[in-house]
PDB file of N, CA and C in Angstrom:
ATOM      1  N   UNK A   1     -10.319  -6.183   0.403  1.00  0.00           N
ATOM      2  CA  UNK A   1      -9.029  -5.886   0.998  1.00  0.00           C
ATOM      3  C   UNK A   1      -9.202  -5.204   2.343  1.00  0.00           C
ATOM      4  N   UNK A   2      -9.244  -6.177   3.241  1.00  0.00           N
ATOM      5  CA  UNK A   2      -8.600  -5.222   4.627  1.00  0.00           C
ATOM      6  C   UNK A   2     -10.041  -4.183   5.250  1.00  0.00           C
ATOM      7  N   UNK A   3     -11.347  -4.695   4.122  1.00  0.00           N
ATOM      8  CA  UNK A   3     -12.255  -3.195   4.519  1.00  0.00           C
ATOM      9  C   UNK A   3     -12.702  -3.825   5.839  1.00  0.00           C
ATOM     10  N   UNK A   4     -13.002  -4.900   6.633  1.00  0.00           N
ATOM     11  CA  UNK A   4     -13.494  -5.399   7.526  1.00  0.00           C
ATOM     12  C   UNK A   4     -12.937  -4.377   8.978  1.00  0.00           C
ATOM     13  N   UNK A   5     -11.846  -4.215   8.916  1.00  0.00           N
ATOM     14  CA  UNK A   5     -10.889  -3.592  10.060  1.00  0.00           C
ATOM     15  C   UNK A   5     -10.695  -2.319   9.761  1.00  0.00           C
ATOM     16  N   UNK A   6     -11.165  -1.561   9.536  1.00  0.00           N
ATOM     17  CA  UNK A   6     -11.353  -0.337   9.341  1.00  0.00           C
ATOM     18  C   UNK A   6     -10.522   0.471   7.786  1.00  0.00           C
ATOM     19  N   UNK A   7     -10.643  -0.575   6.844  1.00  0.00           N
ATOM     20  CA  UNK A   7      -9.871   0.020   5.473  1.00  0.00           C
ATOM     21  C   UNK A   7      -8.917   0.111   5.167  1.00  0.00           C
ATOM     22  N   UNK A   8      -8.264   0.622   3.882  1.00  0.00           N
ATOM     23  CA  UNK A   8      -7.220   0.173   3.647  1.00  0.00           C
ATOM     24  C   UNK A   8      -6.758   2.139   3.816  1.00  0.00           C
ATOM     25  N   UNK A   9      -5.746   2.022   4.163  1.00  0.00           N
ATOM     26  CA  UNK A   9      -4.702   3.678   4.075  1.00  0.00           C
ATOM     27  C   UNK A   9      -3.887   3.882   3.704  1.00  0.00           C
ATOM     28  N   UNK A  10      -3.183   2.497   3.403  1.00  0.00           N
ATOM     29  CA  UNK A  10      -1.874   2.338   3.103  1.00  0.00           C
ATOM     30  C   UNK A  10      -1.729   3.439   1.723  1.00  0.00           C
ATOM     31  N   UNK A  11      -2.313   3.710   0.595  1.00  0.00           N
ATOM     32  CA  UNK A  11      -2.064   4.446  -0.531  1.00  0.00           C
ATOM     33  C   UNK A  11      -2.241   5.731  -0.247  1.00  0.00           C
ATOM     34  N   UNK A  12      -3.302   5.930   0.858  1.00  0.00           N
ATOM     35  CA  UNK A  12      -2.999   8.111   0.888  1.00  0.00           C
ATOM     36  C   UNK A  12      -1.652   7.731   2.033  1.00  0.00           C
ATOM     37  N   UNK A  13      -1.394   7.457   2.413  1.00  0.00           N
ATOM     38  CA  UNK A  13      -0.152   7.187   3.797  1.00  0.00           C
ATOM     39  C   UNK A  13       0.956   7.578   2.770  1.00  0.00           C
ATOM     40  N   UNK A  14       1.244   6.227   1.741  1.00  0.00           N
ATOM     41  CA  UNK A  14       2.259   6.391   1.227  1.00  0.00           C
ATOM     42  C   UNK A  14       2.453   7.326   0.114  1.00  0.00           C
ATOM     43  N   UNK A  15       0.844   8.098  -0.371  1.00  0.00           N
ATOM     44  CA  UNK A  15       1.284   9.115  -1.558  1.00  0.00           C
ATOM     45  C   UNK A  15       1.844  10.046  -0.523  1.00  0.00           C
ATOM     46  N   UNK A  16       1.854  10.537   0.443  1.00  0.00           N
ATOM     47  CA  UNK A  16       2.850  11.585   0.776  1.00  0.00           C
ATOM     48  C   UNK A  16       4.393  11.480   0.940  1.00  0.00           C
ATOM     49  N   UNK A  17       4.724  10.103   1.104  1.00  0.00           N
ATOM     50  CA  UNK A  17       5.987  10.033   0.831  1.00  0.00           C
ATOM     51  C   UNK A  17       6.415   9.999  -0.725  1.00  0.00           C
ATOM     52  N   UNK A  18       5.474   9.285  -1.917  1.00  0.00           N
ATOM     53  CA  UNK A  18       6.297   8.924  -2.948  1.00  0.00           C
ATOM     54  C   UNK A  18       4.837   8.984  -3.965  1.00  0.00           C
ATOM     55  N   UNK A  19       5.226   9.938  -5.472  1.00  0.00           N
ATOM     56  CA  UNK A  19       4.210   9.940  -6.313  1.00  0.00           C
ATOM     57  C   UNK A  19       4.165   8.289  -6.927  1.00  0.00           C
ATOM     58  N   UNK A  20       3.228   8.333  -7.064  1.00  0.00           N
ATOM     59  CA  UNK A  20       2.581   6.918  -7.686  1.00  0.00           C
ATOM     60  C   UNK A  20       0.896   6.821  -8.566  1.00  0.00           C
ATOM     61  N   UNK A  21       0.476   6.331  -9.102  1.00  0.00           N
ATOM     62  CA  UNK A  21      -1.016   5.925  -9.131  1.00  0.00           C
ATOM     63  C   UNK A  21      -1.212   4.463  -8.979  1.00  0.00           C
ATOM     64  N   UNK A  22      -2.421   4.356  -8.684  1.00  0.00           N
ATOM     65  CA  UNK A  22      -2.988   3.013  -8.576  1.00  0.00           C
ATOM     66  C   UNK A  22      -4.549   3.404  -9.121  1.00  0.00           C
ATOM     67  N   UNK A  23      -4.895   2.028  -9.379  1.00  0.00           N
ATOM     68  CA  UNK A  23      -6.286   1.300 -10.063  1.00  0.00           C
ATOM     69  C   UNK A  23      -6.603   0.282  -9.886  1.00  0.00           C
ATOM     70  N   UNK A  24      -7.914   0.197  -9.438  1.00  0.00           N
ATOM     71  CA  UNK A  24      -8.039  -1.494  -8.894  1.00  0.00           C
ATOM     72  C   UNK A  24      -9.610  -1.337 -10.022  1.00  0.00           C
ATOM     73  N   UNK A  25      -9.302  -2.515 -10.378  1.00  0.00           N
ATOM     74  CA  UNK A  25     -10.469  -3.108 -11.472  1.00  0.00           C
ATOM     75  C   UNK A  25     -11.534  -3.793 -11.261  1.00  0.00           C
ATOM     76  N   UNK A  26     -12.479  -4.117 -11.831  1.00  0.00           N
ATOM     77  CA  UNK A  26     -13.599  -4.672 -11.099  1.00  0.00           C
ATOM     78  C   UNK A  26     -13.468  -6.119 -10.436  1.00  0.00           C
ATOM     79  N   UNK A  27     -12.473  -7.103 -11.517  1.00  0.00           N
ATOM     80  CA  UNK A  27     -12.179  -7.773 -11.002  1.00  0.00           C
ATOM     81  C   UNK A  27     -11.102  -7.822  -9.849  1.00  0.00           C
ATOM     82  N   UNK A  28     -11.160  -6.959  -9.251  1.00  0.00           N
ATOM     83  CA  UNK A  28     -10.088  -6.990  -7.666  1.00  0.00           C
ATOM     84  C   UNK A  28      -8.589  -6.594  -8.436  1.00  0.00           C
ATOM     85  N   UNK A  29      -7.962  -6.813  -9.114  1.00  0.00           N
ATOM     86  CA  UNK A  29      -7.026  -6.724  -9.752  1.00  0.00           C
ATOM     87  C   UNK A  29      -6.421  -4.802  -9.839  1.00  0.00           C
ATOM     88  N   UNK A  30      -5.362  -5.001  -8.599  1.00  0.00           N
ATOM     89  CA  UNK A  30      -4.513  -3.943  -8.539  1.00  0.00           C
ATOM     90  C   UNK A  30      -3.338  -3.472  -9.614  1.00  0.00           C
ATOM     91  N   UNK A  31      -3.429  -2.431 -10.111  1.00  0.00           N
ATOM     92  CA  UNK A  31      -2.281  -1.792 -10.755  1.00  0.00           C
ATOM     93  C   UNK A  31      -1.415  -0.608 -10.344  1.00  0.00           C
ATOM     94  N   UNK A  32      -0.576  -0.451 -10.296  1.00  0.00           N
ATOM     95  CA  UNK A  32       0.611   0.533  -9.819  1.00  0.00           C
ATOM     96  C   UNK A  32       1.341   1.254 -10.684  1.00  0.00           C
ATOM     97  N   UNK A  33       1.459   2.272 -10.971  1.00  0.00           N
ATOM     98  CA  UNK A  33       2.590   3.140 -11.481  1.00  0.00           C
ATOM     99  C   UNK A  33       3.747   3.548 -11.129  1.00  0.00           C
ATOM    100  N   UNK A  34       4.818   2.966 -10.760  1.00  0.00           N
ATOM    101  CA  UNK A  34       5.412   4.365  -9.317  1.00  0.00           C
ATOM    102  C   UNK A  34       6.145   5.164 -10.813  1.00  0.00           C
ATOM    103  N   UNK A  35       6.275   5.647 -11.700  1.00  0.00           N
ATOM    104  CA  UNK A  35       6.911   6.041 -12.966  1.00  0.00           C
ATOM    105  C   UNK A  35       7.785   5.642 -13.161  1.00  0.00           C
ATOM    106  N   UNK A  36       9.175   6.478 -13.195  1.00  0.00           N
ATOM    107  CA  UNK A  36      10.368   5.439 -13.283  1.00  0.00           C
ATOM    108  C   UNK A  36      11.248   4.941 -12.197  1.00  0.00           C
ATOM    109  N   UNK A  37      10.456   5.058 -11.142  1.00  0.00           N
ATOM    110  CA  UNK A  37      10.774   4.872  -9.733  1.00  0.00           C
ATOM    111  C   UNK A  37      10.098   3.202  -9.672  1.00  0.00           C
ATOM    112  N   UNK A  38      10.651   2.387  -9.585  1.00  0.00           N
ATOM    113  CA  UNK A  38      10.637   0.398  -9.376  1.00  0.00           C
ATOM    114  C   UNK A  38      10.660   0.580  -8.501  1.00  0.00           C
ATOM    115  N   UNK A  39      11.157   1.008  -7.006  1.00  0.00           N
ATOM    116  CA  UNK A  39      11.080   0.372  -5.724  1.00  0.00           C
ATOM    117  C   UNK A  39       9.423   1.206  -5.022  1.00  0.00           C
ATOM    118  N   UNK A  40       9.355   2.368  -6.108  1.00  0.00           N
ATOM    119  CA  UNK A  40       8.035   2.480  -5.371  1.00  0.00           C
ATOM    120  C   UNK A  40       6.865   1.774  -5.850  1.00  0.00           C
ATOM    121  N   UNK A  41       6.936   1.490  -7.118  1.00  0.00           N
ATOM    122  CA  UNK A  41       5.804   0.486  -7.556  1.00  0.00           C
ATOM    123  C   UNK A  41       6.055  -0.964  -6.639  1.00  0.00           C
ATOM    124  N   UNK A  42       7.441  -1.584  -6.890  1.00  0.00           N
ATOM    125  CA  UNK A  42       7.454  -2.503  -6.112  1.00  0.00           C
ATOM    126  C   UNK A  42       6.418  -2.343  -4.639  1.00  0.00           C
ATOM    127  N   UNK A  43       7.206  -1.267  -3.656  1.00  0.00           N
ATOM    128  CA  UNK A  43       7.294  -1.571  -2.707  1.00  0.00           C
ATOM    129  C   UNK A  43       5.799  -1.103  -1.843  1.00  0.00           C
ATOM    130  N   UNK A  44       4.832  -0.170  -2.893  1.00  0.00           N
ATOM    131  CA  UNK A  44       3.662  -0.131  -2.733  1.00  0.00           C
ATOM    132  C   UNK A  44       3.018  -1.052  -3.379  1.00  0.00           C
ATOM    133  N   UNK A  45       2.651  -2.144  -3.968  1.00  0.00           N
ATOM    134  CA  UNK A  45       2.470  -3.692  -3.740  1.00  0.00           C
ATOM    135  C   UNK A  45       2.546  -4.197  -3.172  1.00  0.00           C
ATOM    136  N   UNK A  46       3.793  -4.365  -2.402  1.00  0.00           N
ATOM    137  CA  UNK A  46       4.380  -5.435  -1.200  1.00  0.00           C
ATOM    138  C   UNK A  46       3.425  -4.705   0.424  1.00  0.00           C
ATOM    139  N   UNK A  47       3.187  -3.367   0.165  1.00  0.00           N
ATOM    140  CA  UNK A  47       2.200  -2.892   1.283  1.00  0.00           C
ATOM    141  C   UNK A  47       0.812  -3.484   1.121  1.00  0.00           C
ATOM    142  N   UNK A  48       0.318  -3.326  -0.426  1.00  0.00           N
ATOM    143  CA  UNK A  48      -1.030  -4.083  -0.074  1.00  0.00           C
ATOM    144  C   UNK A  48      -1.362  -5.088  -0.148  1.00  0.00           C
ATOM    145  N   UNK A  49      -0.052  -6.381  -0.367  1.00  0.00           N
ATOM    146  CA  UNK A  49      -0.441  -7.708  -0.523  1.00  0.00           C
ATOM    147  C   UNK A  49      -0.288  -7.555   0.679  1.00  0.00           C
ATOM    148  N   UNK A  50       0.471  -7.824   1.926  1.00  0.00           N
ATOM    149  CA  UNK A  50       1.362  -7.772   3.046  1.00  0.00           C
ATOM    150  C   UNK A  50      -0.612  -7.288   3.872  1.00  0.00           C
ATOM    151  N   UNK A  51      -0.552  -6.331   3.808  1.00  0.00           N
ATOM    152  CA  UNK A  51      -2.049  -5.529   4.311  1.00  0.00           C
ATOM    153  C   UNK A  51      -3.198  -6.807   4.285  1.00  0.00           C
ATOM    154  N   UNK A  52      -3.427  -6.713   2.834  1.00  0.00           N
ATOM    155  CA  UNK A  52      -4.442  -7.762   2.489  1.00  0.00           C
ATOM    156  C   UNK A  52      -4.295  -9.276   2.972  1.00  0.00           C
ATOM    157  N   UNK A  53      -3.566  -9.657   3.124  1.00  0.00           N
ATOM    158  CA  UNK A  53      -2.984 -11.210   3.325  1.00  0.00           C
ATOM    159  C   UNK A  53      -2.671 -11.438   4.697  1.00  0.00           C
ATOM    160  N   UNK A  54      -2.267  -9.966   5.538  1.00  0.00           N
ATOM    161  CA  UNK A  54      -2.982 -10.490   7.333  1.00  0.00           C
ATOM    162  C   UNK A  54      -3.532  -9.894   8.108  1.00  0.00           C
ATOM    163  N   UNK A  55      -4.999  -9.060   6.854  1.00  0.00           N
ATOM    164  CA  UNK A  55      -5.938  -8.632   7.623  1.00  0.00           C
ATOM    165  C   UNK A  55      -5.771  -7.083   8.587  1.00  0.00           C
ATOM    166  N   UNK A  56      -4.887  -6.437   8.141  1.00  0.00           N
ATOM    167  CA  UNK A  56      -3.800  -5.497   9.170  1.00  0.00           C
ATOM    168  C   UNK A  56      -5.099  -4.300   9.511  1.00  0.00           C
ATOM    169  N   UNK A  57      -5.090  -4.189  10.508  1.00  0.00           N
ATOM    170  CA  UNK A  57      -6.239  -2.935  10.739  1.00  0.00           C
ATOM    171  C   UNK A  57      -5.388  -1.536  10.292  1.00  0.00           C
ATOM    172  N   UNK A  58      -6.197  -0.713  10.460  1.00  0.00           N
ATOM    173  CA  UNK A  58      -6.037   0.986  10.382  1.00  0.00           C
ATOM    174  C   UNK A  58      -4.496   1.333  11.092  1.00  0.00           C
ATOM    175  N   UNK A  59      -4.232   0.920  12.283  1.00  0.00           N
ATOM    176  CA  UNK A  59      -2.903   1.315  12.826  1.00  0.00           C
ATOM    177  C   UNK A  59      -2.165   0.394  12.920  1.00  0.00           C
ATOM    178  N   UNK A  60      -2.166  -1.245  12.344  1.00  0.00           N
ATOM    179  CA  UNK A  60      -0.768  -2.043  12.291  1.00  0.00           C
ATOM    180  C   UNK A  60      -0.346  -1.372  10.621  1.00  0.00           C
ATOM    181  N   UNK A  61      -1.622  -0.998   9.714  1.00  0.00           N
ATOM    182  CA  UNK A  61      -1.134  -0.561   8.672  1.00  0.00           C
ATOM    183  C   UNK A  61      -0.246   1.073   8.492  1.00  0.00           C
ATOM    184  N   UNK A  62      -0.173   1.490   9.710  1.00  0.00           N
ATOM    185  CA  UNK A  62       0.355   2.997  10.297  1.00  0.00           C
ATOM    186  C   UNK A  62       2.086   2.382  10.367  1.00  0.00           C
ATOM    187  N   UNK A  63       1.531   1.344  10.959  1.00  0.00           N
ATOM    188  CA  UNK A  63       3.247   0.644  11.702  1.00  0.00           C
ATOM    189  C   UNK A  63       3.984  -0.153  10.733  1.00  0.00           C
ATOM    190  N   UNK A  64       3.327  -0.621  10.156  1.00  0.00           N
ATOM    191  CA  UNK A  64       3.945  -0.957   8.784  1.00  0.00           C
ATOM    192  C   UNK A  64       4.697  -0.293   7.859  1.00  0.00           C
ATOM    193  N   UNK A  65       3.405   0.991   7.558  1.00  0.00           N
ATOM    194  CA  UNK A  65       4.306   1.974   6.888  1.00  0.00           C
ATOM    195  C   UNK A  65       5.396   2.834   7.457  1.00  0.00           C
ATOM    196  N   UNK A  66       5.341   3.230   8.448  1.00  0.00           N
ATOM    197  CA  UNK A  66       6.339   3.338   9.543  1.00  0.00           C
ATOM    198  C   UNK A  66       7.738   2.762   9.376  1.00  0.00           C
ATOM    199  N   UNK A  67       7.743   1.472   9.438  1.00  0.00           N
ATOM    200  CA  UNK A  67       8.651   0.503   9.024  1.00  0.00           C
ATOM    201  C   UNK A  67       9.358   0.707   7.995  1.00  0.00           C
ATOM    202  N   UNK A  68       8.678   0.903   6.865  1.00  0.00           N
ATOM    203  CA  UNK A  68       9.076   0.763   5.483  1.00  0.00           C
ATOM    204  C   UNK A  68       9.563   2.123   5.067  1.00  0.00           C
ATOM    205  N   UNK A  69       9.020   3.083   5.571  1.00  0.00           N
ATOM    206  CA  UNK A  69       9.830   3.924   5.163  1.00  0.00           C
ATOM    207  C   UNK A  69      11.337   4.259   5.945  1.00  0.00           C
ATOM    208  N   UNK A  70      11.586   3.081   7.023  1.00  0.00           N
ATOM    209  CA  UNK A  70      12.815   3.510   8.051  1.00  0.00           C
ATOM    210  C   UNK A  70      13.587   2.606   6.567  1.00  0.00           C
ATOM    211  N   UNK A  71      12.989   1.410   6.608  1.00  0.00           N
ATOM    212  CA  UNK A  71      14.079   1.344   5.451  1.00  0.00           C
ATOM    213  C   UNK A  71      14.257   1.729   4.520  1.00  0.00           C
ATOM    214  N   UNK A  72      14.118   2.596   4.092  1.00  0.00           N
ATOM    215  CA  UNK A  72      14.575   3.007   2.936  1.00  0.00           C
ATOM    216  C   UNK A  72      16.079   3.991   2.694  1.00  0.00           C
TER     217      UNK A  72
END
């Protein structure tokens, strides 16, 4: 995921906005908690497929999250 371009941040970025856990398994396979909060499990998913799927370096993944939290 994303380690080529300087890593992924998106999960310490967004634990300061919103409690959650995550676990990624050996087989690559991400899991999410947000508790009984759905738009944060959702919407921390949709950060690391989104991340993973176009390669986003260290600061488009800044601007992203940026983004996402205007909408909310």
């Amino acid at each position: 995921m994303t380690g080529k371009k300087g890593g992924v941040i998106i999960l310490e970025e967004l634990a300061q906005y919103a409690p959650f856990e995550a676990a990624v398994g050996k087989n690559g396979r991400v899991w999410i908690n947000g508790g009984d909060n759905l738009k944060v499990t959702l919407g921390v998913g949709r950060a690391l497929l989104e991340a993973d799927e176009k390669g986003l370096t260290a600061q488009e993944q800044r601007k992203m999250i940026e983004r996402i939290l205007k909408g909310r």
